[in-house]
C-alpha atoms as a PDB file:
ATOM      1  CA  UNK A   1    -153.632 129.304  -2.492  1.00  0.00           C
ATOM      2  CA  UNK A   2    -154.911 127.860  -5.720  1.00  0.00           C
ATOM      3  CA  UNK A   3    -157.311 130.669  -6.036  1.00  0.00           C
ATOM      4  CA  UNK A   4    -154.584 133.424  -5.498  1.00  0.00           C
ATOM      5  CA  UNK A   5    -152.397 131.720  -8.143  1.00  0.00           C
ATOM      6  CA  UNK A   6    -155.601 131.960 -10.532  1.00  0.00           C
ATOM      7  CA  UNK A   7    -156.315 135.898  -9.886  1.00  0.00           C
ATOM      8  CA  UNK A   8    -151.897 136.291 -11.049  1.00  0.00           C
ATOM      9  CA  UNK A   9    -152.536 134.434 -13.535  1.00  0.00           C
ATOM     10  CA  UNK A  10    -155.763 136.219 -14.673  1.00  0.00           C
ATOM     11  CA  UNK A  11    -154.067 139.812 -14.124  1.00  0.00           C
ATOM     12  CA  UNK A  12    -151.096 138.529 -16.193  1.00  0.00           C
ATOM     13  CA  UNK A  13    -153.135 136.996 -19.107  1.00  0.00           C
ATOM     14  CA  UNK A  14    -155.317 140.531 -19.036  1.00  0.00           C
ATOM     15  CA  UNK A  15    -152.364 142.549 -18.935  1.00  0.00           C
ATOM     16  CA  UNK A  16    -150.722 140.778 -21.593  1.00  0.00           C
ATOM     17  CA  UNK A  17    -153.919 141.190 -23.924  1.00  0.00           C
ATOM     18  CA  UNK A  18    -153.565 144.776 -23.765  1.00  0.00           C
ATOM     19  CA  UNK A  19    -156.041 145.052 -20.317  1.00  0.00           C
ATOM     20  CA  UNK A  20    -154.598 147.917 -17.521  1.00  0.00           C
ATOM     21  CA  UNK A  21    -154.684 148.203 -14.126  1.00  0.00           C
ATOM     22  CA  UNK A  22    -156.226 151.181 -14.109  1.00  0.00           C
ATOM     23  CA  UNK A  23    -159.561 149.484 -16.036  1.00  0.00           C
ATOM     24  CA  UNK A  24    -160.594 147.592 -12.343  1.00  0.00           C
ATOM     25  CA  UNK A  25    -161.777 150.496 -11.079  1.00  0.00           C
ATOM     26  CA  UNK A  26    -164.366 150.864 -13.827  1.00  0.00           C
ATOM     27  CA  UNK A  27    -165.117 147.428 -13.395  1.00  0.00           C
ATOM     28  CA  UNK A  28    -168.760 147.080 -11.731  1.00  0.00           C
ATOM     29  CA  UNK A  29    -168.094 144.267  -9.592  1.00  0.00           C
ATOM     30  CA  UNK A  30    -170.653 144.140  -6.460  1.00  0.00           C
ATOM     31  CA  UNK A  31    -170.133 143.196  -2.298  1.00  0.00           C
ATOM     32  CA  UNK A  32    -166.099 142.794  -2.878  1.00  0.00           C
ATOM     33  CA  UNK A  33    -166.519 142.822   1.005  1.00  0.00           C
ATOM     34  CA  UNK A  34    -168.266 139.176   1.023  1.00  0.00           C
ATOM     35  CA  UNK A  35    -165.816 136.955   0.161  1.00  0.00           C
ATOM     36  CA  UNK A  36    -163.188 138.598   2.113  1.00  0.00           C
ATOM     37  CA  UNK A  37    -165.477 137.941   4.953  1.00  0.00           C
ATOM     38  CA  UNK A  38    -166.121 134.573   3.701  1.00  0.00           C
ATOM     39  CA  UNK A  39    -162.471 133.811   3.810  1.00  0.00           C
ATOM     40  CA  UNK A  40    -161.709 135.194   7.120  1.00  0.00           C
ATOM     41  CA  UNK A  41    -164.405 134.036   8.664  1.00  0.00           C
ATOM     42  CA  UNK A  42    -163.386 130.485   7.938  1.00  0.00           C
ATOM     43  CA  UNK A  43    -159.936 130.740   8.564  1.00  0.00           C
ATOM     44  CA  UNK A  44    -160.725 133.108  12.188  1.00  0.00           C
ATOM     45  CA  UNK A  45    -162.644 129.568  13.155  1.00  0.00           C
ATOM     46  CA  UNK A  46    -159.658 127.602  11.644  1.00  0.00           C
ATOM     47  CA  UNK A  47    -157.797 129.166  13.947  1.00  0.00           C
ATOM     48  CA  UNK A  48    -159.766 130.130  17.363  1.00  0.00           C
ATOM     49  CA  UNK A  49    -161.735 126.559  17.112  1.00  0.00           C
ATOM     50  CA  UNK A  50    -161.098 123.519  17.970  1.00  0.00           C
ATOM     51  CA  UNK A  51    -161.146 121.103  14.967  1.00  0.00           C
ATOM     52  CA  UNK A  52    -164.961 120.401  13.727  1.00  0.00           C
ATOM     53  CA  UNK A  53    -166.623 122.734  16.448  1.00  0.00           C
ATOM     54  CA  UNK A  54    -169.257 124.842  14.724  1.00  0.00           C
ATOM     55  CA  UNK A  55    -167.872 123.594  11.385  1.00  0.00           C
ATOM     56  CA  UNK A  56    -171.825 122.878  10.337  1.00  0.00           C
ATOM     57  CA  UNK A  57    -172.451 126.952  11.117  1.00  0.00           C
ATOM     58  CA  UNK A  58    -169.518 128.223   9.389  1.00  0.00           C
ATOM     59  CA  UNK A  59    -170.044 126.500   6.323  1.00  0.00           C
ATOM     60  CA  UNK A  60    -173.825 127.840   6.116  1.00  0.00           C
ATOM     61  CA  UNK A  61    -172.162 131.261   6.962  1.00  0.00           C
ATOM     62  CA  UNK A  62    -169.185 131.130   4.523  1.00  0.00           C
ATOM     63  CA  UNK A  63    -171.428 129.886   1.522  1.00  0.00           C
ATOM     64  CA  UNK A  64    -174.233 132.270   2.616  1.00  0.00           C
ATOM     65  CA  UNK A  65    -171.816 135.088   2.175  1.00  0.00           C
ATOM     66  CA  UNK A  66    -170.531 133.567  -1.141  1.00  0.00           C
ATOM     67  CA  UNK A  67    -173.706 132.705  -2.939  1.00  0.00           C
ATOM     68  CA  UNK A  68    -174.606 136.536  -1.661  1.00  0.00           C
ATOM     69  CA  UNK A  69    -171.694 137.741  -3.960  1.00  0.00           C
ATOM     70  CA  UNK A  70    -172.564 135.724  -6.882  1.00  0.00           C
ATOM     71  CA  UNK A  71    -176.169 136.928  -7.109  1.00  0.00           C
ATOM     72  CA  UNK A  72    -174.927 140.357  -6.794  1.00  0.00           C
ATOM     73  CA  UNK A  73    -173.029 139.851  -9.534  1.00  0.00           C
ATOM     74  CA  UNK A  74    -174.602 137.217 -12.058  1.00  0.00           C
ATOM     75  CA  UNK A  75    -175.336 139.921 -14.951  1.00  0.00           C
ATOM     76  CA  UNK A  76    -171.221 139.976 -15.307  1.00  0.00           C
ATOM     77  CA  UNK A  77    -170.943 137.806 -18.150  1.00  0.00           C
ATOM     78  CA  UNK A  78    -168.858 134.009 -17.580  1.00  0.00           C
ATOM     79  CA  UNK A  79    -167.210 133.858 -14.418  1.00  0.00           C
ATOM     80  CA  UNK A  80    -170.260 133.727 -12.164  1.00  0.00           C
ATOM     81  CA  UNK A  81    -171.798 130.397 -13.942  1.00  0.00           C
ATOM     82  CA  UNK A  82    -167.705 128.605 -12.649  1.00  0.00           C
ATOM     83  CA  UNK A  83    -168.105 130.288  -9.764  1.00  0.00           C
ATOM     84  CA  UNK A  84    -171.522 129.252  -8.413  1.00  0.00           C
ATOM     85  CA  UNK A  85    -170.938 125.765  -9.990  1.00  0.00           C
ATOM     86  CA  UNK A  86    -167.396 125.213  -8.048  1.00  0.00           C
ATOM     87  CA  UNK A  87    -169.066 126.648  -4.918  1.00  0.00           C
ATOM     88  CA  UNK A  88    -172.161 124.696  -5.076  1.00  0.00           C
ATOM     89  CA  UNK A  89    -169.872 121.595  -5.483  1.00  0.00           C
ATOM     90  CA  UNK A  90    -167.939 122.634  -2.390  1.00  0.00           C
ATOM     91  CA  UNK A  91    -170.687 123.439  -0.106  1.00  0.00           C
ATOM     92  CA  UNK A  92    -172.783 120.553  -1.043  1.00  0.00           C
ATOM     93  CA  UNK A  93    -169.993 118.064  -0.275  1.00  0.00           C
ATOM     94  CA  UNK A  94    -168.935 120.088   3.138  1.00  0.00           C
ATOM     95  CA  UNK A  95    -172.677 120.304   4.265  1.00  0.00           C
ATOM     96  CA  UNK A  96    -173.174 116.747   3.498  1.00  0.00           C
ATOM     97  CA  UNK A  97    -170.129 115.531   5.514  1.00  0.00           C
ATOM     98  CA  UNK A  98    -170.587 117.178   8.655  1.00  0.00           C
ATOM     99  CA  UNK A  99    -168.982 120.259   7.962  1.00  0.00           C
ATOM    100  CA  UNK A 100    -165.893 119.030   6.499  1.00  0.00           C
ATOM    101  CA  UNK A 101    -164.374 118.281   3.296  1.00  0.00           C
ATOM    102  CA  UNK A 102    -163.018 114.889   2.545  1.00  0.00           C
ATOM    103  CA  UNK A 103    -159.850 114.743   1.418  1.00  0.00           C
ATOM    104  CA  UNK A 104    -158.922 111.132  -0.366  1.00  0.00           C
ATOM    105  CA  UNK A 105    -155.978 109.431   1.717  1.00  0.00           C
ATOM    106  CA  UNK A 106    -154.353 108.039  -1.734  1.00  0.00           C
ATOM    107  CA  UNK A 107    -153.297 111.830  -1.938  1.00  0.00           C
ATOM    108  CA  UNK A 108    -151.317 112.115   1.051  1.00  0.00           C
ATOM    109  CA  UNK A 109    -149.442 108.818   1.130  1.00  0.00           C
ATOM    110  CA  UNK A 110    -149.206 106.481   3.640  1.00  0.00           C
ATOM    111  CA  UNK A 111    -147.357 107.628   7.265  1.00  0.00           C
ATOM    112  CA  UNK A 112    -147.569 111.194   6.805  1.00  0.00           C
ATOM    113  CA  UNK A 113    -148.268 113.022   9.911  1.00  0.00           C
ATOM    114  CA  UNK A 114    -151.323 115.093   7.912  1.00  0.00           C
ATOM    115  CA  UNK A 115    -153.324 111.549   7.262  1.00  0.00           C
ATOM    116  CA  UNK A 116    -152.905 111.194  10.773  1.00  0.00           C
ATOM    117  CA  UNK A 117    -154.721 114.217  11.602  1.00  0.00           C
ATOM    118  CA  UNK A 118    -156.991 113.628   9.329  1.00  0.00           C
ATOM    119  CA  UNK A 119    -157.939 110.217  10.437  1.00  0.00           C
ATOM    120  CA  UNK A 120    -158.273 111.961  13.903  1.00  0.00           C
ATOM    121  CA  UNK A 121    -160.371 114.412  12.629  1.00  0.00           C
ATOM    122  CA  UNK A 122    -157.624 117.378  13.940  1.00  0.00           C
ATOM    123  CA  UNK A 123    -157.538 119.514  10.803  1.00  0.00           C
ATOM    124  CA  UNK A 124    -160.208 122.270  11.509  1.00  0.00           C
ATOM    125  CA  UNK A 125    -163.462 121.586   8.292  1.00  0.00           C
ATOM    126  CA  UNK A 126    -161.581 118.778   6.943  1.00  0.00           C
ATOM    127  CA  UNK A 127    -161.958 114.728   7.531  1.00  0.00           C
ATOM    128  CA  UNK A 128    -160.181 112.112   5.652  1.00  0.00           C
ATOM    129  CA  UNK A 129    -162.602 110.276   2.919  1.00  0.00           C
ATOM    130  CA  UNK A 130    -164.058 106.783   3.757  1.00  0.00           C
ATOM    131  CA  UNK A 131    -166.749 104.444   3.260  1.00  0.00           C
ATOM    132  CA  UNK A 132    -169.138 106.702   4.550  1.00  0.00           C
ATOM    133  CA  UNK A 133    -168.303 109.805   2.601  1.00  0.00           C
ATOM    134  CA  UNK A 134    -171.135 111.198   1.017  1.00  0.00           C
ATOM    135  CA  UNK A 135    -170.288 112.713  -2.626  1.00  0.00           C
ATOM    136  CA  UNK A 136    -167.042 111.775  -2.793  1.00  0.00           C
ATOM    137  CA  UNK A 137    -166.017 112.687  -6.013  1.00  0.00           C
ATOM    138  CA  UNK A 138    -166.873 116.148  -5.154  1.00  0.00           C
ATOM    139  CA  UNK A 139    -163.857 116.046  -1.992  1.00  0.00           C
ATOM    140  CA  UNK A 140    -160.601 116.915  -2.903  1.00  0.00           C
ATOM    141  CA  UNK A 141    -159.094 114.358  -4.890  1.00  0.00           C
ATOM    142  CA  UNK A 142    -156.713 116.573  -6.941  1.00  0.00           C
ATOM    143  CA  UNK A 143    -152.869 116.593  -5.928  1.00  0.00           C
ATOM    144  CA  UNK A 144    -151.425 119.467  -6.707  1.00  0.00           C
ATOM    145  CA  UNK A 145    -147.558 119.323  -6.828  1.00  0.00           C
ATOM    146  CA  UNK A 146    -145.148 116.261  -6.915  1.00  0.00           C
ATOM    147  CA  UNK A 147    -146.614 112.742  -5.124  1.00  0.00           C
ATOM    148  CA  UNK A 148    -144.044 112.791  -2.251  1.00  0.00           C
ATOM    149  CA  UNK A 149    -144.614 116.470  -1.280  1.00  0.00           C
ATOM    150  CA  UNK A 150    -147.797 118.076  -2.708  1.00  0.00           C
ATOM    151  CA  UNK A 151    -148.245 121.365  -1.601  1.00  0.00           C
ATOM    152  CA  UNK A 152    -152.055 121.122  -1.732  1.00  0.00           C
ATOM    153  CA  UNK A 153    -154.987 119.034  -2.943  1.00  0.00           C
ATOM    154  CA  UNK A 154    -158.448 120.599  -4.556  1.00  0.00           C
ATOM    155  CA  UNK A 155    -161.662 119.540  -5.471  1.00  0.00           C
ATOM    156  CA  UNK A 156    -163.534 119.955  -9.226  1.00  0.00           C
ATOM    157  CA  UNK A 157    -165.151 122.757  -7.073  1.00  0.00           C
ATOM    158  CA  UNK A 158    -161.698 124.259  -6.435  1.00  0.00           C
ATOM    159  CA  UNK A 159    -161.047 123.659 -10.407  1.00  0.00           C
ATOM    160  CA  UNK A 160    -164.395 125.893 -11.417  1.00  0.00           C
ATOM    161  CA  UNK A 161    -163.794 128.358  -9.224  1.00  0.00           C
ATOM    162  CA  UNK A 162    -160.589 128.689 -10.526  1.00  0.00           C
ATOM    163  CA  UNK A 163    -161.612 128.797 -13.811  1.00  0.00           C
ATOM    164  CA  UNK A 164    -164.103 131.695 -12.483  1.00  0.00           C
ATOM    165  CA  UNK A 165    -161.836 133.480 -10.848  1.00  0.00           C
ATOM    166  CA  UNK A 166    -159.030 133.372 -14.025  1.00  0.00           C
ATOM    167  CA  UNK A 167    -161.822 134.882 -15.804  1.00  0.00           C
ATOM    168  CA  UNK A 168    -163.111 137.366 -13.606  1.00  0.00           C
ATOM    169  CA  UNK A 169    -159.513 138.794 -12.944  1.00  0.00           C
ATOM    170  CA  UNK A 170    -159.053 139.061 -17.246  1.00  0.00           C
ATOM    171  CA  UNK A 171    -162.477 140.802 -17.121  1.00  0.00           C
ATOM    172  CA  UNK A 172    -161.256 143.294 -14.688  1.00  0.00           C
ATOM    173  CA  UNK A 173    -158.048 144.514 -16.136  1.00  0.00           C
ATOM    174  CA  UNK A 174    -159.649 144.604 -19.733  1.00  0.00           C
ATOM    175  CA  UNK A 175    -162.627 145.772 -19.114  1.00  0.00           C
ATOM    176  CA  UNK A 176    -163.932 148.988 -21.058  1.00  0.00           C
ATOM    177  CA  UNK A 177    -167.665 150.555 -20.026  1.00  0.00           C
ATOM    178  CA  UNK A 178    -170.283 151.292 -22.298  1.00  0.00           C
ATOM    179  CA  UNK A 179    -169.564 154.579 -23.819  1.00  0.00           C
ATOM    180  CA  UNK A 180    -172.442 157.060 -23.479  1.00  0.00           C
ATOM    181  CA  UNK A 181    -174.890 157.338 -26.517  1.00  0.00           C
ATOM    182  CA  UNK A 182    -174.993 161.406 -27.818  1.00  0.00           C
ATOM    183  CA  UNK A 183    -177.659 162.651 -28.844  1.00  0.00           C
ATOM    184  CA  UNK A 184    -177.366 163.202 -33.142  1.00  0.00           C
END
């Protein structure tokens, strides 16, 4: 959700620096295709697995497909550097906690029916953070929204790729190609 309200507000800061829809065509942005897949691929085991089956594999597979997309597209100038950074923060924290990220209980609140799936380990790729949480700093520990109804938490990995993603979707609505030399 986060990273949809980034790309609006990336299109709407572009557009309102003079950038055009039009303009992301020219834009030469490489394998679009794998972080759709990414995406759906994590929420198709969100929601055909049960919680923490095969979380291990679809990480690998998500942030396989990910990292894939960033190397295709490192030349593109700022957004890739917030992009790999927030990703490697994610995936390193998810692969080291089983899968899942850790979400800090002081978000949620105390006697909120999502702790309790958390604590019972019933949210598919996500665990409630503990004692035994490896990099927790890297988990989400961001509210986002008021304290007695937050509408989401994120990581400093969510943050970067945010920022990456802001940037990318200013690049692609102002974004003007190399004119051809002529020959004098």
């Amino acid at each position: 959700m986060i990273l949809l309200l980034s790309a609006i507000l990336g299109l709407a800061l572009g557009l309102l620096a003079g950038g055009s829809l039009a303009r992301v065509r020219s834009y030469p942005l490489k394998g679009l295709l794998l972080p759709i897949l990414a995406l759906l691929i994590k929420a198709g085991a969100a929601y055909l697995l049960k919680p923490q089956f095969g979380a291990m594999l679809v990480c690998v597979l998500q942030y396989a497909l990910i990292f894939l997309f960033l190397s295709l597209n490192y030349k593109r100038p700022v957004w890739p550097v917030f992009a790999f950074l927030g990703s490697l923060g994610n995936f390193l924290v998810i692969l080291l906690n089983g899968g899942c990220m850790p979400v800090s209980a002081a978000l949620i609140g105390s006697g909120s029916a999502r702790l309790e799936l958390l604590a019972q380990n019933r949210i598919y790729a996500y665990c409630l953070a503990g004692e035994q949480t490896k990099l927790p700093f890297f988990g989400d520990i961001l509210r986002l929204g008021p304290a007695g109804v937050p509408f989401g938490f994120a990581s400093a990995g969510d943050v970067l790729l945010c920022v990456g993603v802001l940037i990318l979707f200013i690049q692609l609505v102002t974004y003007l190609p190399d004119k051809p030399q002529t020959a004098e």
